[in-house]
Protein backbone atom coordinates (compact mmCIF):
# COMPACT_ATOMS: atom_id res chain seq x y z
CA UNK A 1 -166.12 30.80 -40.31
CA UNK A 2 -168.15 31.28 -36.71
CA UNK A 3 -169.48 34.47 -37.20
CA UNK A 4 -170.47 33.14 -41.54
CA UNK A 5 -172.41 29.90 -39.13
CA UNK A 6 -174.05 32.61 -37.07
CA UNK A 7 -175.54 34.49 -39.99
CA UNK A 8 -176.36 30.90 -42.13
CA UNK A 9 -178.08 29.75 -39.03
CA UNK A 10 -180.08 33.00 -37.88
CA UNK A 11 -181.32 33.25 -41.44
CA UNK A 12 -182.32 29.43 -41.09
CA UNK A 13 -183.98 29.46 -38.49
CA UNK A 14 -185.78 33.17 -38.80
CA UNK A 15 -189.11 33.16 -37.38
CA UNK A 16 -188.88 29.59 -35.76
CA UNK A 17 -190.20 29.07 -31.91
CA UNK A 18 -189.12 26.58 -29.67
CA UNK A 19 -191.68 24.54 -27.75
CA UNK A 20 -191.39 26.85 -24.77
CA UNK A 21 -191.96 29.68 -27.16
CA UNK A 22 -188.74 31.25 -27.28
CA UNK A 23 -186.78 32.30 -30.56
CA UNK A 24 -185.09 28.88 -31.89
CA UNK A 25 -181.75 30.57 -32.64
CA UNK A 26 -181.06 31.06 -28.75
CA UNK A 27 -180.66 26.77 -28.89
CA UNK A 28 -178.03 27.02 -31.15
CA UNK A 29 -176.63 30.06 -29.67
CA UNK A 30 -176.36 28.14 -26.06
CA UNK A 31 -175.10 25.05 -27.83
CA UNK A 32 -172.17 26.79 -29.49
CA UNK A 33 -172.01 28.05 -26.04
CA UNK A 34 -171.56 24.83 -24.32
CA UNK A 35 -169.08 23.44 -26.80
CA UNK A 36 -167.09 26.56 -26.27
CA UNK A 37 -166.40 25.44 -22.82
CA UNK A 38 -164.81 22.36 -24.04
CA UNK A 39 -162.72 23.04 -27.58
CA UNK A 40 -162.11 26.91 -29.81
CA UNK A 41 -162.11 24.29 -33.12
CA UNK A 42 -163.72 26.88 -34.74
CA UNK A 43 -165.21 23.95 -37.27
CA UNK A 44 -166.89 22.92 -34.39
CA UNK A 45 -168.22 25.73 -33.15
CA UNK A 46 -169.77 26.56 -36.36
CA UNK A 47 -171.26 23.03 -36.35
CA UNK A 48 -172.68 23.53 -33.13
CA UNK A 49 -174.79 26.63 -34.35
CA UNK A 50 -175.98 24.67 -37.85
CA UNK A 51 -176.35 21.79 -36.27
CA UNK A 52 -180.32 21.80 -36.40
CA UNK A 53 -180.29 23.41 -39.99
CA UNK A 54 -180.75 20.46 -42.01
CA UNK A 55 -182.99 18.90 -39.80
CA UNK A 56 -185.35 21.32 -38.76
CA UNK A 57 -184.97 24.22 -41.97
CA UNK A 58 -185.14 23.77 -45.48
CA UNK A 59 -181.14 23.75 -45.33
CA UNK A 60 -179.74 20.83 -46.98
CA UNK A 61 -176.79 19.06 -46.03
CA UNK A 62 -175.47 19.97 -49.35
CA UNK A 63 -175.95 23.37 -48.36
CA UNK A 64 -173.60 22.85 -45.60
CA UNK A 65 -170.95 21.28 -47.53
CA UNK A 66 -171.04 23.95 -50.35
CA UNK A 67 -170.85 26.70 -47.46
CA UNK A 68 -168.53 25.28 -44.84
CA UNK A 69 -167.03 22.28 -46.36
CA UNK A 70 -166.31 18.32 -45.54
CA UNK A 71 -165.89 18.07 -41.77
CA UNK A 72 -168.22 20.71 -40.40
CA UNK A 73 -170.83 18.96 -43.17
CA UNK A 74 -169.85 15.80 -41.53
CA UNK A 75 -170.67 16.93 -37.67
CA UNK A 76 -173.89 18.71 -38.68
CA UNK A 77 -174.65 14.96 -40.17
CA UNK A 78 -173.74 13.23 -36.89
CA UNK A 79 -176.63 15.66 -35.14
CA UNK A 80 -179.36 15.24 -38.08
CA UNK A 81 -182.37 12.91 -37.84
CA UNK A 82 -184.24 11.50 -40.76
CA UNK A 83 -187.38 12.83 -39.47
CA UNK A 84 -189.17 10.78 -41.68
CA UNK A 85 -192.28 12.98 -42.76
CA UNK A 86 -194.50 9.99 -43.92
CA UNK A 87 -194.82 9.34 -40.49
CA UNK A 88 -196.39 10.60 -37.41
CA UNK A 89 -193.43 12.13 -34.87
CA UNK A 90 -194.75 9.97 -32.34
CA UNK A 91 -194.65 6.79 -34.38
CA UNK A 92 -191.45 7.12 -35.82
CA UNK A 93 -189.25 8.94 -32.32
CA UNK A 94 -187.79 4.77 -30.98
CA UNK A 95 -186.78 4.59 -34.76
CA UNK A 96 -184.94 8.02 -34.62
CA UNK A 97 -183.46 7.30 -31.74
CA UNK A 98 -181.79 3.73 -32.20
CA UNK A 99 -180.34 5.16 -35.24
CA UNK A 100 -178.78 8.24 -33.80
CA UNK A 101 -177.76 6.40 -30.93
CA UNK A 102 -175.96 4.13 -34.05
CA UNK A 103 -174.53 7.05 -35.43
CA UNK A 104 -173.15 8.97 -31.89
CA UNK A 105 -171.97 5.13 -30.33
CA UNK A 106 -168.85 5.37 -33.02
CA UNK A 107 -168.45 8.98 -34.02
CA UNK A 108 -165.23 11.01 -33.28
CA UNK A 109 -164.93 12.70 -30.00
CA UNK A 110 -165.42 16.39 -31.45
CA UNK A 111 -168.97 15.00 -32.55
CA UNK A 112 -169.48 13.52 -29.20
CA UNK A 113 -168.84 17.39 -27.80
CA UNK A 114 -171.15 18.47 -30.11
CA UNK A 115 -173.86 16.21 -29.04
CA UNK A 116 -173.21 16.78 -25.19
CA UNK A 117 -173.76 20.41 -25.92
CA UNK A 118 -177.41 20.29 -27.65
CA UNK A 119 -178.41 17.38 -25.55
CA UNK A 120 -177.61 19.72 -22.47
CA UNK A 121 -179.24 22.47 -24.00
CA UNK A 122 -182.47 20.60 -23.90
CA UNK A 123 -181.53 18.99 -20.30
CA UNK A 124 -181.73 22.55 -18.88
CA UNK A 125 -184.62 23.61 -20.92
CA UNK A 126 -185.97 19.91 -19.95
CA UNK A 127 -185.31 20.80 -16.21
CA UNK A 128 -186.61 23.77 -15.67
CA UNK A 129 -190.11 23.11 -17.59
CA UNK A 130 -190.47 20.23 -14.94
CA UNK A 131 -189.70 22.45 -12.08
CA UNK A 132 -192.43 24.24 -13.27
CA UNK A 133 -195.27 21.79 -14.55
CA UNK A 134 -193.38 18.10 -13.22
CA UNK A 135 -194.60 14.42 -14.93
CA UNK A 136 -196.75 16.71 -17.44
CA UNK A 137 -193.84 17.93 -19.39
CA UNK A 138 -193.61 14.64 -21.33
CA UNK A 139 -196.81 15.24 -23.09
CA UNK A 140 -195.52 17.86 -25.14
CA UNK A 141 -193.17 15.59 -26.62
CA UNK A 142 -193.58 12.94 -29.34
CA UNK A 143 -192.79 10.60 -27.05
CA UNK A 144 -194.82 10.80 -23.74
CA UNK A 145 -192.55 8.12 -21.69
CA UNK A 146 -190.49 9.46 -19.13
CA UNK A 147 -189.10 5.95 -19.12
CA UNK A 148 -188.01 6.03 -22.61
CA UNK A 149 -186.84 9.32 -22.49
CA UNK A 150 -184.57 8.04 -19.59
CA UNK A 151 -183.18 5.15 -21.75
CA UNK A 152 -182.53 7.51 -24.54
CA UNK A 153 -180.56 10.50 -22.74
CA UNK A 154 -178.85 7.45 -20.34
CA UNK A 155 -177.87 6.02 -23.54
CA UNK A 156 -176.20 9.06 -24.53
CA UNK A 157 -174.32 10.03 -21.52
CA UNK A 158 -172.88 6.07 -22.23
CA UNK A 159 -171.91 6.90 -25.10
CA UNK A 160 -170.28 10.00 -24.58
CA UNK A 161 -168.48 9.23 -21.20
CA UNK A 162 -165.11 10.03 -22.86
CA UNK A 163 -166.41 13.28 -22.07
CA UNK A 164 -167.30 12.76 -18.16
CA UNK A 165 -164.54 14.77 -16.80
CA UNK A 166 -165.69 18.47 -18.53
CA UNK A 167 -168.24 20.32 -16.29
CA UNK A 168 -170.58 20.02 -19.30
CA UNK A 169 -171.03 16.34 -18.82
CA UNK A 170 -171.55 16.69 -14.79
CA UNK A 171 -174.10 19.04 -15.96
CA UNK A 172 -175.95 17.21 -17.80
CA UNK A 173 -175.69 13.94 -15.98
CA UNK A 174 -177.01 15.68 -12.73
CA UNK A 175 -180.20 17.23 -14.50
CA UNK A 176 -180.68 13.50 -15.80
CA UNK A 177 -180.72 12.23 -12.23
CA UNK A 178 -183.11 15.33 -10.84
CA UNK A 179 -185.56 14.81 -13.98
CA UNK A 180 -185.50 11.24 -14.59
CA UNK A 181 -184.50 9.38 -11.25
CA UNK A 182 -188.19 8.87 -10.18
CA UNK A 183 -188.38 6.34 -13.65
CA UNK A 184 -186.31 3.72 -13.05
């Protein structure tokens, strides 16, 4: 099922950059990664690579179902924004948020793994832009507030403290502190 995830997601996400201009695939690639370190579920796994198909690709969450069934449909759900394309990315980000938040507060701990793996994947990629470029990093995001930013990934490492004893979590809770500490 990993290696069908692999294929589904590099033809997904063929041709997409990240902001840093890298290939997008290596995100999901490191994510899978990440959630390696903590369970082989291979269900997981494979939702760890899809788990920006439906939100950033034409994929469809009925594509996932039909292709990997129920539960890995169901963890590539617990990772999926409504994006909502009516409005700006700015505009709509707080909204985004508070829902996901709603979503990751009371889903099942193999969900919570997921999300600690793709929210350190950005922590690192997070970290080492501001190494280079500091404060300025927030204005390539849709939201510009290093002090929302900090609610949102505090928020997350609340919610997914089940998790604090993996290295993962440490991880990502110490690039929190050396990005966001200064926005208190």
């Amino acid at each position: 099922m990993f290696e069908k995830a692999v294929d589904f997601a590099m033809a997904a996400h063929r041709g997409q950059k990240r902001k840093d201009g890298s290939a997008y695939i290596l995100h999901p690639f490191e994510v899978a990664t990440i959630v390696g370190t903590i369970t082989n579920d291979e269900e997981v796994l494979a939702a760890a690579v899809l788990h920006d198909t439906v939100e950033d690709t034409p994929v469809t969450a009925d594509d996932i179902l039909e292709n990997f069934g129920e539960r890995v449909a169901e963890l590539v759900a617990h990772e999926t924004e409504d994006k909502r394309p009516e409005m700006k990315a700015s505009d709509s980000w707080l909204i985004r948020k508070e829902e996901s938040l709603a979503v990751l507060k009371d889903c099942p701990v193999e969900s919570k793994i997921l999300w600690l793996g793709d929210k350190l994947s950005n922590m690192r990629s997070l970290a080492r832009d501001y190494d280079r470029v500091g404060v300025k990093i927030f204005e390539k995001f849709n939201e510009k507030s290093p002090k929302l930013q900090r609610w949102y990934h505090r928020t997350v490492l609340d919610y997914i403290c089940e998790l604090k004893d993996y290295p993962a979590y440490k991880e990502y809770e110490q690039l929190f502190h050396y990005v966001f500490d200064d926005y208190e």
